[in-house]
N, C-alpha and C. Protein backbone atom coordinates (compact mmCIF):
# COMPACT_ATOMS: atom_id res chain seq x y z
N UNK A 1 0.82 -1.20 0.00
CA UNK A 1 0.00 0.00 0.00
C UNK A 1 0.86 1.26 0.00
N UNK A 2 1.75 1.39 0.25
CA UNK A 2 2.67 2.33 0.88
C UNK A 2 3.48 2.68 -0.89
N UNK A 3 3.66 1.63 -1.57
CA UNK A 3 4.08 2.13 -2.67
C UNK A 3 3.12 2.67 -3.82
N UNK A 4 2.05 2.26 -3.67
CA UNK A 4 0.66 2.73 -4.31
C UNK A 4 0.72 4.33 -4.15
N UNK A 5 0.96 4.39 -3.30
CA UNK A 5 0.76 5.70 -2.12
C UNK A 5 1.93 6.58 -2.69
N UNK A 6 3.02 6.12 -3.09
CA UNK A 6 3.96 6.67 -3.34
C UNK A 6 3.73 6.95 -4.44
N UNK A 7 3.64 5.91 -5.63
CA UNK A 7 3.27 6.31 -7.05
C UNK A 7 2.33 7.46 -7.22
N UNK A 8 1.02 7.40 -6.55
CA UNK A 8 0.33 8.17 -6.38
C UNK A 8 0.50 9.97 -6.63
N UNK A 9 1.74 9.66 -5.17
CA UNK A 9 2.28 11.27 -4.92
C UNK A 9 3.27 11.57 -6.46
N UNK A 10 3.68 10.73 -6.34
CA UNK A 10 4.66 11.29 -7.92
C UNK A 10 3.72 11.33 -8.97
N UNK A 11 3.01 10.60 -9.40
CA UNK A 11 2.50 10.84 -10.33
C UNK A 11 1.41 12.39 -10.17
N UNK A 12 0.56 12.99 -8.60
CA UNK A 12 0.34 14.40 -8.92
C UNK A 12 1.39 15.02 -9.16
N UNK A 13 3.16 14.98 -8.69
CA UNK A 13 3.78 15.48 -9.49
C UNK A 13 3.99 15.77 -10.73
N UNK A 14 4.12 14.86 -11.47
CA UNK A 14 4.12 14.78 -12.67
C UNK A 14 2.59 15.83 -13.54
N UNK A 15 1.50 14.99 -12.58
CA UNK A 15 0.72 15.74 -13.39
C UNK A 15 0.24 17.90 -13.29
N UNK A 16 1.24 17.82 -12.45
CA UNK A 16 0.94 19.28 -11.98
C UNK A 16 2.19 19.89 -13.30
N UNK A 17 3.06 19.00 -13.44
CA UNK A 17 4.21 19.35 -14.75
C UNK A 17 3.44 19.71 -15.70
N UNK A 18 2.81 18.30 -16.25
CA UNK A 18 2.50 18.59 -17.48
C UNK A 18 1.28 19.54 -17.69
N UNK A 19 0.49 19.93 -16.69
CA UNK A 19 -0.36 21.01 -16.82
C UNK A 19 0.08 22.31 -16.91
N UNK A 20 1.12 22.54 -16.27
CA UNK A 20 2.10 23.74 -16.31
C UNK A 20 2.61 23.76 -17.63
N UNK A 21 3.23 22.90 -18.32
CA UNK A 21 3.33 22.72 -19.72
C UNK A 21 2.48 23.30 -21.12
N UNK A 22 1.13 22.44 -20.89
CA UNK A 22 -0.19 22.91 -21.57
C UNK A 22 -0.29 24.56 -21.27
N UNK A 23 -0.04 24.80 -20.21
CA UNK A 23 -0.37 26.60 -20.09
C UNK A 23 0.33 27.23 -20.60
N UNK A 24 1.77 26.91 -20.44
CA UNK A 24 2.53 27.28 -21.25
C UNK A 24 2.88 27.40 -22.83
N UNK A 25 2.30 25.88 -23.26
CA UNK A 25 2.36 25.78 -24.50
C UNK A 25 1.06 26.66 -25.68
N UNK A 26 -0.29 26.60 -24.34
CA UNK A 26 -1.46 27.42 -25.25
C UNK A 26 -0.83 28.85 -25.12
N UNK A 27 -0.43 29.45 -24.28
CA UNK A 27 0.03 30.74 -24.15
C UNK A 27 0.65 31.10 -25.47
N UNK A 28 1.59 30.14 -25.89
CA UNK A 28 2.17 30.96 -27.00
C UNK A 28 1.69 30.80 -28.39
N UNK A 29 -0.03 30.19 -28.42
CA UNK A 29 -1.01 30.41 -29.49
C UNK A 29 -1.27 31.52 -29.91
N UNK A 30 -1.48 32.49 -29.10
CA UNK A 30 -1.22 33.62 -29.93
C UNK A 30 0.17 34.36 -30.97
N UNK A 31 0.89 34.21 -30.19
CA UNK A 31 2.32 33.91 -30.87
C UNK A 31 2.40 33.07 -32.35
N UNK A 32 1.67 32.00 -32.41
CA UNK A 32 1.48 31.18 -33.55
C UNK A 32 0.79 32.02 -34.68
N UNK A 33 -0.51 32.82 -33.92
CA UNK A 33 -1.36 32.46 -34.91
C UNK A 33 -1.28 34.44 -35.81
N UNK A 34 0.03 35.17 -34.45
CA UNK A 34 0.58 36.08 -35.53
C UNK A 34 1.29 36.06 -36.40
N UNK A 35 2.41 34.96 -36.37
CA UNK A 35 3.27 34.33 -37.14
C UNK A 35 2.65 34.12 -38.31
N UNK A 36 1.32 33.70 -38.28
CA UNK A 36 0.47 32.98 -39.55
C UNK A 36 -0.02 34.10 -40.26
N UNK A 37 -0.90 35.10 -39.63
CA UNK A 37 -1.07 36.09 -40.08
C UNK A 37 0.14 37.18 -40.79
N UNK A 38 1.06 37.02 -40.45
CA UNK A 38 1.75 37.34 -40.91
C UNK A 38 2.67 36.88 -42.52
N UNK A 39 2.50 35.79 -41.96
CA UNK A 39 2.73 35.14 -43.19
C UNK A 39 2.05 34.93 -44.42
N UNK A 40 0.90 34.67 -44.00
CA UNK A 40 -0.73 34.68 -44.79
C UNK A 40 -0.70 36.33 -45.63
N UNK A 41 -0.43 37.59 -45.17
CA UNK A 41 -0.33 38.36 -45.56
C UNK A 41 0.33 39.01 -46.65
N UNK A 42 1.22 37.92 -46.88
CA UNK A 42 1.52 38.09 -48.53
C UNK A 42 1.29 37.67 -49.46
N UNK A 43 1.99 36.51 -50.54
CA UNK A 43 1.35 36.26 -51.63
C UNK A 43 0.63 34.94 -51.65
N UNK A 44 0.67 34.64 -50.53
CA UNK A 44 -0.05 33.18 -50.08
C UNK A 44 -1.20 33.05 -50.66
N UNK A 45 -1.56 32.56 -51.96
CA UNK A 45 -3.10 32.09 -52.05
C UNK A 45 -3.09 30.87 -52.28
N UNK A 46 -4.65 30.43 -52.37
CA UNK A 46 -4.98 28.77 -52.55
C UNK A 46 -5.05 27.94 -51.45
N UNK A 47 -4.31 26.84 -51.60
CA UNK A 47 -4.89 25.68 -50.66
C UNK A 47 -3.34 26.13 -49.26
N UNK A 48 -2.04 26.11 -50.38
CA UNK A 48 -1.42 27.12 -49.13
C UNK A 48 -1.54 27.83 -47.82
N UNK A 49 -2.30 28.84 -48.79
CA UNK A 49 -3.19 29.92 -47.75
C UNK A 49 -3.94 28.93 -46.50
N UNK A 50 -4.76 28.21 -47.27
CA UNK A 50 -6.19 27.71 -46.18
C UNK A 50 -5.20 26.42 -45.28
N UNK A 51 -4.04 25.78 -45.99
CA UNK A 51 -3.41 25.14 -44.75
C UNK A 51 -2.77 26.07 -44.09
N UNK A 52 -2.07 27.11 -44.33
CA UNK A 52 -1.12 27.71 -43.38
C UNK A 52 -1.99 28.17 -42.09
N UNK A 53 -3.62 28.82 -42.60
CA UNK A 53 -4.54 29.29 -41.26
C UNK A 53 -4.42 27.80 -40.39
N UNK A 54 -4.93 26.69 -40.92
CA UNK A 54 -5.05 25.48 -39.83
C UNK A 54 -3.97 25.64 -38.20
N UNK A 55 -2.84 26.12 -38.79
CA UNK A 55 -1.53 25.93 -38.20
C UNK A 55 -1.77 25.89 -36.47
N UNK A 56 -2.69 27.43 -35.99
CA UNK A 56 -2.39 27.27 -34.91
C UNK A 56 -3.98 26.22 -34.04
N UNK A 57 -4.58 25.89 -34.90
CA UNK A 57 -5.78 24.62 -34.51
C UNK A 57 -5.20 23.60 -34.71
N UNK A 58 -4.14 23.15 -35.00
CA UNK A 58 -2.91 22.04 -35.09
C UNK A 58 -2.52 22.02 -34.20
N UNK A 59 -2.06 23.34 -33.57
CA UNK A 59 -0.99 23.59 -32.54
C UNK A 59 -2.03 23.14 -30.88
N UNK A 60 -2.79 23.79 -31.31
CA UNK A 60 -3.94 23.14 -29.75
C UNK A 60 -3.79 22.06 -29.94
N UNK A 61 -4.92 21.04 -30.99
CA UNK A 61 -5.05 19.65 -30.79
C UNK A 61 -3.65 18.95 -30.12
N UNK A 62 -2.54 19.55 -31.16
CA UNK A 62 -1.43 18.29 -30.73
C UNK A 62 -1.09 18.43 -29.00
N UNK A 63 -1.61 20.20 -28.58
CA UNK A 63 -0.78 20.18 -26.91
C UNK A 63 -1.78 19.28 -26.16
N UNK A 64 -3.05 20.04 -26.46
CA UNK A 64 -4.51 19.28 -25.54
C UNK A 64 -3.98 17.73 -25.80
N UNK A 65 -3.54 17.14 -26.92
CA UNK A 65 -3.77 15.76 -26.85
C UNK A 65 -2.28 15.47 -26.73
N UNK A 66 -1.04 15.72 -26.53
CA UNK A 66 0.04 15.41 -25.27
C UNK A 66 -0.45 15.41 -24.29
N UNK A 67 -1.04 16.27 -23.79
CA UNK A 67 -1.25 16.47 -22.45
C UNK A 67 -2.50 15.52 -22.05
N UNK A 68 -3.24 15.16 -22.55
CA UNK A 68 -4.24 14.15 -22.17
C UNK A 68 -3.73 12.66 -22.24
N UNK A 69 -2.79 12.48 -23.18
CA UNK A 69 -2.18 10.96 -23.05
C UNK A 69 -1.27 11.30 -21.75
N UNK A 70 -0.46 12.11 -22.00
CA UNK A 70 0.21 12.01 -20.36
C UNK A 70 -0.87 11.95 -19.01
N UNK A 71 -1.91 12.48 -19.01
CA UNK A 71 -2.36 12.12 -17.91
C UNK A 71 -2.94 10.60 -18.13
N UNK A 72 -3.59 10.24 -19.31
CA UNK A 72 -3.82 8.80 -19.18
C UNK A 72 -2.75 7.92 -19.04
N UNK A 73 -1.75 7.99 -18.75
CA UNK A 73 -0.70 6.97 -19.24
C UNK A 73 -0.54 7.26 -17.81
N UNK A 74 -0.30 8.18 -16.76
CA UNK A 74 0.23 7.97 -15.47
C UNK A 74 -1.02 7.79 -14.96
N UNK A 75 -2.45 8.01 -14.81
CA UNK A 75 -3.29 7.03 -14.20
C UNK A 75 -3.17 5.91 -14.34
N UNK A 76 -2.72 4.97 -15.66
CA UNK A 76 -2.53 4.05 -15.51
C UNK A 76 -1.48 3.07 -14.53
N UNK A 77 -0.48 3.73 -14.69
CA UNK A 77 0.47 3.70 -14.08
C UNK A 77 0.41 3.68 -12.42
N UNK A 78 -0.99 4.10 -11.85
CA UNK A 78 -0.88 4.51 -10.80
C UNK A 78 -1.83 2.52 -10.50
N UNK A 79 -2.09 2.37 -10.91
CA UNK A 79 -3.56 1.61 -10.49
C UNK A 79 -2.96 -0.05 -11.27
């Protein structure tokens, strides 16, 4: 029980990381999505154009979904 207990505590470690992470990482969505605009702003037309906007709705999915396998993978881990 005592190591259950232990895993436990490390793993809210861990998960207080990788949430700190996610905040960090959405924070600099705006950052992304001037980059894009910026870029978008010149001669970018066509399908170019309409992938380069995706960029920073890329950039969420992939953090939200790091960050959700890391927490599933250390619940598992815990149990």
């Amino acid at each position: 029980m005592d190591l259950k207990k232990r895993r436990a505590e490390m793993s809210m470690g861990n998960l207080f990381l990788v949430f700190l992470l996610i905040v960090f990482a959405l924070a600099l969505t705006p950052t992304i999505g001037d980059s894009v605009a910026a870029a978008t702003g010149g001669n970018i037309t066509g399908a170019a154009g309409d992938i380069l906007e995706l960029v920073p709705l890329v950039w969420v999915f992939i953090v939200v979904g790091i960050g959700a396998a890391a927490v599933v993978k250390m619940f598992e881990d815990i149990s």
